[in-house]
Protein backbone atom coordinates (compact mmCIF):
# COMPACT_ATOMS: atom_id res chain seq x y z
CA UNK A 1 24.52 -14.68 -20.93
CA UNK A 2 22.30 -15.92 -23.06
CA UNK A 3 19.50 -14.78 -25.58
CA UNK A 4 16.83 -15.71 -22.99
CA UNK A 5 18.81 -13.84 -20.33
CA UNK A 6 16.88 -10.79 -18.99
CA UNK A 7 19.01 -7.82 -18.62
CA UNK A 8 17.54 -4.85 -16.62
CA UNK A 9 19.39 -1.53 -19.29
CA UNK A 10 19.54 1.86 -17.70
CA UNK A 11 20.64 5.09 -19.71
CA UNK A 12 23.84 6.18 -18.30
CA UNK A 13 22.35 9.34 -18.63
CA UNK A 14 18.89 9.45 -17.62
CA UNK A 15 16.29 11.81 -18.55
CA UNK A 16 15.88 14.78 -15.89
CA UNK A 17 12.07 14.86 -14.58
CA UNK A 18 10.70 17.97 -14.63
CA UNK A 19 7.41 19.64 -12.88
CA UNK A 20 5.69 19.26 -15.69
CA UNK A 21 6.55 15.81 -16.43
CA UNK A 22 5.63 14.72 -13.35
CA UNK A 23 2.19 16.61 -12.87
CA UNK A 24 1.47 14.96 -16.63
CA UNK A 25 2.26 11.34 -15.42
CA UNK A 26 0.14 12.05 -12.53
CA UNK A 27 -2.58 13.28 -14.31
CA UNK A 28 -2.88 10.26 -16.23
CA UNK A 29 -4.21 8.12 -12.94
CA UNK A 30 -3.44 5.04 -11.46
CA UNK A 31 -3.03 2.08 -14.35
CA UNK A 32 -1.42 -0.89 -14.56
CA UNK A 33 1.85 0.33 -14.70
CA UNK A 34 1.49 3.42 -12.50
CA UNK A 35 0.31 3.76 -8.46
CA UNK A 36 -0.04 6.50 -5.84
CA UNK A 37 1.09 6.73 -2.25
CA UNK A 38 0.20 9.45 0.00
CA UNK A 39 3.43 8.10 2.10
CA UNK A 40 5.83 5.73 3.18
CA UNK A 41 5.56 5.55 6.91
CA UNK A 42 2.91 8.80 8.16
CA UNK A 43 -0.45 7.59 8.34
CA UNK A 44 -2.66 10.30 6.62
CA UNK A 45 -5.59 9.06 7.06
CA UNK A 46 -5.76 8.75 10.98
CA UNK A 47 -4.11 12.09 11.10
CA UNK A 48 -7.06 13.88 9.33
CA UNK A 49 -9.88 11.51 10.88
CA UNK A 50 -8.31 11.85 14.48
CA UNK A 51 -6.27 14.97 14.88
CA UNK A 52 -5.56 14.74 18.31
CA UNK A 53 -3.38 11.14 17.93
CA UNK A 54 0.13 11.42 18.93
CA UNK A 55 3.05 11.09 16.60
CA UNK A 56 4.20 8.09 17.34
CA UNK A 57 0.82 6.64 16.53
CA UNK A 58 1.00 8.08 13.28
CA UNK A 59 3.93 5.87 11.94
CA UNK A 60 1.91 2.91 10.39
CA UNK A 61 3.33 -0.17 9.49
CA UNK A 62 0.34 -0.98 7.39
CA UNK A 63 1.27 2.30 4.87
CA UNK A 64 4.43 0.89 4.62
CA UNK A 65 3.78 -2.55 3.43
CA UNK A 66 1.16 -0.91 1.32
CA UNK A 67 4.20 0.83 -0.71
CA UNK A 68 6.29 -2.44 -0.55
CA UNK A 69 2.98 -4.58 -2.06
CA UNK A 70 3.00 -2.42 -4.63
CA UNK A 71 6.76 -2.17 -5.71
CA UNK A 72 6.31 -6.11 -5.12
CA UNK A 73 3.39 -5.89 -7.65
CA UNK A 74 5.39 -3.93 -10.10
CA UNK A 75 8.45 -6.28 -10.09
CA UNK A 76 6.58 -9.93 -10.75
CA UNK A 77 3.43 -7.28 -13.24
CA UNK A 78 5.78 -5.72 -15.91
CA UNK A 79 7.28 -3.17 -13.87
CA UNK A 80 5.35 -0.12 -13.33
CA UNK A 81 5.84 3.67 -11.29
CA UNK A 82 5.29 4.83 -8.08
CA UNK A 83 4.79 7.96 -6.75
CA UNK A 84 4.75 8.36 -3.06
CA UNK A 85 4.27 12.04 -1.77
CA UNK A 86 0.71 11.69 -3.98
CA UNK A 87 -2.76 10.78 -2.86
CA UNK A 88 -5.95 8.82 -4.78
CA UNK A 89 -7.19 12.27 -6.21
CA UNK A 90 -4.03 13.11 -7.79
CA UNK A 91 -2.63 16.11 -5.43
CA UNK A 92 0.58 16.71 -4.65
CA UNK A 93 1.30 15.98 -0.92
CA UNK A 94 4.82 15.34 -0.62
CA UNK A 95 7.07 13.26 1.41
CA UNK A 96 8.35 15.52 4.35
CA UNK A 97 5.53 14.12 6.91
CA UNK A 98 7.71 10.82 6.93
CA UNK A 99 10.56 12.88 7.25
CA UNK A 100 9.78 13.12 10.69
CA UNK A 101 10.12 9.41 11.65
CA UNK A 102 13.78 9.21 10.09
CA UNK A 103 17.04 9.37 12.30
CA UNK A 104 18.10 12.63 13.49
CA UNK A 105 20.75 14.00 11.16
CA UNK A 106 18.81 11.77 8.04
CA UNK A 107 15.43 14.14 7.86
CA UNK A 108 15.59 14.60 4.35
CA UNK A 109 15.13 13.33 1.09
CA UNK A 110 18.40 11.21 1.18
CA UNK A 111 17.27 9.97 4.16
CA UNK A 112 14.20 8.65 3.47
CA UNK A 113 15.62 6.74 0.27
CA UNK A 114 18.41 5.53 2.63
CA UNK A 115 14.75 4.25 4.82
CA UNK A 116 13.54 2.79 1.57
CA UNK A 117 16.26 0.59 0.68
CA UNK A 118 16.64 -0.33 4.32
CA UNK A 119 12.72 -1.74 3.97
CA UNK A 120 13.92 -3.31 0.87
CA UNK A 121 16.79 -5.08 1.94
CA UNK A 122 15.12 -6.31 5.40
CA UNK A 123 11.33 -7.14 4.24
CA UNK A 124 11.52 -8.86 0.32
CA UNK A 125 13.00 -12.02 0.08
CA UNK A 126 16.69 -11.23 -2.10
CA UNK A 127 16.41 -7.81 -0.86
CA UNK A 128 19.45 -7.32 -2.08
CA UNK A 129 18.85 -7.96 -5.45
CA UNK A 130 15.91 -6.11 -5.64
CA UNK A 131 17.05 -2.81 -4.82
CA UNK A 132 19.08 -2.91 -8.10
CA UNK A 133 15.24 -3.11 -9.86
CA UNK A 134 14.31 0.24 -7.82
CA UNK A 135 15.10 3.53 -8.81
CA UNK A 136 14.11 6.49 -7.14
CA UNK A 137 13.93 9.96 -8.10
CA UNK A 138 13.11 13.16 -6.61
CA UNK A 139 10.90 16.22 -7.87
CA UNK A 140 9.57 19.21 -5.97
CA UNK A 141 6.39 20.00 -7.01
CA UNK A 142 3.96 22.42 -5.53
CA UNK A 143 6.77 23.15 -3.04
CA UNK A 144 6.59 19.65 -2.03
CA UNK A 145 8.37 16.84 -2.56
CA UNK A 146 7.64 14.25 -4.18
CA UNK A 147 9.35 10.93 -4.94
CA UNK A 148 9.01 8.81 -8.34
CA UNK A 149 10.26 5.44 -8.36
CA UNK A 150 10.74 3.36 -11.55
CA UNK A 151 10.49 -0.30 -10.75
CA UNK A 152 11.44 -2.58 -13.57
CA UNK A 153 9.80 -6.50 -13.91
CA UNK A 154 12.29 -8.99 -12.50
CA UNK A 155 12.19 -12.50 -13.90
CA UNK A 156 12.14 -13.97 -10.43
CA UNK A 157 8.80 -13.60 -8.43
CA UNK A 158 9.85 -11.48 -5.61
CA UNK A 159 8.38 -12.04 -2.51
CA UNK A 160 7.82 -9.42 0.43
CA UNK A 161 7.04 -10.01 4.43
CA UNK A 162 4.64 -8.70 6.68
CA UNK A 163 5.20 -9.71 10.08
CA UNK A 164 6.20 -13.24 9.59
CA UNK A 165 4.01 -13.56 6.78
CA UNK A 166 5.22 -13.75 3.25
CA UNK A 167 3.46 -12.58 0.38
CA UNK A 168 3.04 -12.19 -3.43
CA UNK A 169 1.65 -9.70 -5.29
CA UNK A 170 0.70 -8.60 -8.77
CA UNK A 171 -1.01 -6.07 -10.73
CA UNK A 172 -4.61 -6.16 -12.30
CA UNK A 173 -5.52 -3.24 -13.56
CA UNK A 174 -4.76 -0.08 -11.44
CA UNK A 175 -4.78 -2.23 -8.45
CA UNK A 176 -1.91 -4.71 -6.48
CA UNK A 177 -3.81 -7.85 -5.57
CA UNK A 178 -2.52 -10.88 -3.75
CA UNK A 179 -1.25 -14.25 -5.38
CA UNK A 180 -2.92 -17.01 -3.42
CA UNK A 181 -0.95 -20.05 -2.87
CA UNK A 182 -3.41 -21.83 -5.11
CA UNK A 183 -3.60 -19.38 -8.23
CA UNK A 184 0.33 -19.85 -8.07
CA UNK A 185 1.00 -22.38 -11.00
CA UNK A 186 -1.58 -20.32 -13.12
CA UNK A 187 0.19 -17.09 -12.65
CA UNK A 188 3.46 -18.34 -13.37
CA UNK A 189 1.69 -19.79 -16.60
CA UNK A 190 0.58 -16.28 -17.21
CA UNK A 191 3.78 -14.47 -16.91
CA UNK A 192 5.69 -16.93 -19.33
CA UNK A 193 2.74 -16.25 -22.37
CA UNK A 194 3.44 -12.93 -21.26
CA UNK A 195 6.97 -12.54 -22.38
């Protein structure tokens, strides 16, 4: 390629993440470049306000597309991190309550990555592509696990459905906002100065 080719570089031998990494990263907040998830699919929030609702009301579509807004964010922002297993105030909640909405056999961290690029591939436009801009990584922490996934910026703006509505997302500040059809020429104005 050329010069003004982007290239997405990985170390062939990637830094292990520690406990204390982690908790540091954490501890730093939600930025620009950094979000937290409580989960991918369990719906914490209705499980603490109504204890009594049964499971299968507790797999939530909208938590989901809240993760895949935000990896959308991170892909057209800059590129950013993730941490899903982690709630607003920092604390370490881990992953294992989606575990429970994963195919029988698949309960398990492997599993729910195997989930994750399944969500990928079927809900962003290129799916395919985009998965090669996602890596995810796995740390117990607390006795919990947690997963950290590095999302690098992607030339392309990469588009992710809801329903059979498609969307497009970007980062200001520590929050994912939407690009409105109209603030589309603008933003693409933006990302060019940017680079």
């Amino acid at each position: 390629g050329s010069l003004k080719t982007t290239r997405v570089l990985r170390s062939l031998h990637p830094p292990s993440l520690s406990q204390e990494s982690v908790l540091s990263e954490i501890a730093n907040g939600e930025t620009l470049s950094q979000e937290c998830k409580s989960s991918l699919i369990y719906h914490h929030k209705r499980a603490a306000a109504e204890p009594s609702t049964p499971r299968s009301q507790l797999r939530s579509d909208d938590v989901t597309h809240s993760c895949l807004r935000t990896v959308a964010a991170f892909l057209t922002s800059g590129g950013g991190i993730l941490y899903v297993g982690v709630n607003d105030d920092g604390d370490c909640i881990g992953i294992e309550p989606d575990f429970q909405f994963l195919q029988q056999g698949h309960q398990n961290k492997d599993g729910w990555e195997l989930h994750l690029r399944d969500l990928i591939m079927s809900r962003f436009k290129d799916g395919a592509s985009v998965n090669d801009y996602v890596r995810a990584d796995f740390v117990r922490v607390q006795e919990k696990t947690i997963a950290r996934l590095q999302v690098h910026a992607r030339k392309k703006l990469s588009f992710v459905k809801k329903g059979d509505i498609i969307f497009l997302y970007r980062r200001q500040g520590n929050r994912t906002t939407e690009v409105k059809y109209e603030e589309i020429e603008e933003f693409m104005t933006f990302r060019q100065e940017e680079r």
